[in-house]
Protein backbone atom coordinates (compact mmCIF):
# COMPACT_ATOMS: atom_id res chain seq x y z
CA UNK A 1 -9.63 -0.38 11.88
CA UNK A 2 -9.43 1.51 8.99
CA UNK A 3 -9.84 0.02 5.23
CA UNK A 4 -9.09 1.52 1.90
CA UNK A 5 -7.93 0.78 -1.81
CA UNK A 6 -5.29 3.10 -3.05
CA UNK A 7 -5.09 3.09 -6.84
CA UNK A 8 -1.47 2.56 -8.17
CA UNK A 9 -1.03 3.20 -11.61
CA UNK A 10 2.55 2.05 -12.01
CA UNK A 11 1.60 -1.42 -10.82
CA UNK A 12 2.52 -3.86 -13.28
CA UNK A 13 3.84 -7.41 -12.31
CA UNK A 14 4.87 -9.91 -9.31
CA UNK A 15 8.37 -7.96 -8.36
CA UNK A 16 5.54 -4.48 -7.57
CA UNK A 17 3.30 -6.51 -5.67
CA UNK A 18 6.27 -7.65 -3.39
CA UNK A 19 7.82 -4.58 -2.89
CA UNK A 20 4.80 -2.93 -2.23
CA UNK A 21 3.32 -5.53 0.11
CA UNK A 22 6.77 -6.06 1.90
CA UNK A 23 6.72 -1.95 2.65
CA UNK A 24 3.52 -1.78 4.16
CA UNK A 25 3.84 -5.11 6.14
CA UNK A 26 6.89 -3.57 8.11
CA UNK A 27 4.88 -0.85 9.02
CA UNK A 28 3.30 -0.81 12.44
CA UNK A 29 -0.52 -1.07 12.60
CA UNK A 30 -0.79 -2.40 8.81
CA UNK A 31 -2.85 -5.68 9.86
CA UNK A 32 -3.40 -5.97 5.95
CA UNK A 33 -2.13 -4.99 2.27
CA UNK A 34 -3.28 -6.59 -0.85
CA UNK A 35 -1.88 -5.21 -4.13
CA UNK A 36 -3.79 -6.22 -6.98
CA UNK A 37 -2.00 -6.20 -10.94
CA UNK A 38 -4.75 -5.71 -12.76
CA UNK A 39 -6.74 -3.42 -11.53
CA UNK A 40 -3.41 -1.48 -10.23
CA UNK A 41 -4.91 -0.93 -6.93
CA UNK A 42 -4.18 -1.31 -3.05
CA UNK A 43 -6.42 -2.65 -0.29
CA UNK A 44 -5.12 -1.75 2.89
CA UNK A 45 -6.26 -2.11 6.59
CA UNK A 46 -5.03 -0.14 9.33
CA UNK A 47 -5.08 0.98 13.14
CA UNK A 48 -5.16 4.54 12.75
CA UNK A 49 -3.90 5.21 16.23
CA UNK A 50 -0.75 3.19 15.10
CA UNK A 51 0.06 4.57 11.12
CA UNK A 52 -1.65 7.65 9.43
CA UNK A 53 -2.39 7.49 5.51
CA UNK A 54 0.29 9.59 4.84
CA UNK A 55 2.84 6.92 5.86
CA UNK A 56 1.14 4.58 4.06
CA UNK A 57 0.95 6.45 1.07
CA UNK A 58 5.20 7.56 1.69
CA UNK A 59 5.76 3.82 2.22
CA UNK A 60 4.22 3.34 -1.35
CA UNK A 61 6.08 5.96 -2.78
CA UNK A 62 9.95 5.12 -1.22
CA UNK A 63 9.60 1.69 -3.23
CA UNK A 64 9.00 3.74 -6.50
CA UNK A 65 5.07 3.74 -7.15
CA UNK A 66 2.94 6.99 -7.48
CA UNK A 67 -0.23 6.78 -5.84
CA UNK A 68 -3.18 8.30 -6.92
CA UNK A 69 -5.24 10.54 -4.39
């Protein structure tokens, strides 16, 4: 398992951390995603051998956020 926090700028109320948190959850090998308002950020774990970064990161980014590498 793989963790991270993604920083996502455009983050800004309930309806973002939804969104965002539905996205990822539908993805296979997402075992958890936390989006956190204020500080705009991500925390993500992952099977790596199921879902790469870059699909998390695309996931992010079809809902309408920007993600900061």
């Amino acid at each position: 398992m793989t963790t991270k926090t993604l920083s996502v700028p455009d983050i800004s109320c309930g309806h973002c951390k939804m969104s965002i948190e539905g996205a990822l959850n539908e993805l296979g090998g997402v075992t958890t995603a936390e989006v956190h308002i204020d500080p705009r950020t991500v925390d993500i774990t992952w099977d790596e051998d199921a879902v790469q970064l870059d699909a998390i990161i695309d996931a992010i980014e079809e809902q309408g956020y920007q993600v900061t590498r």
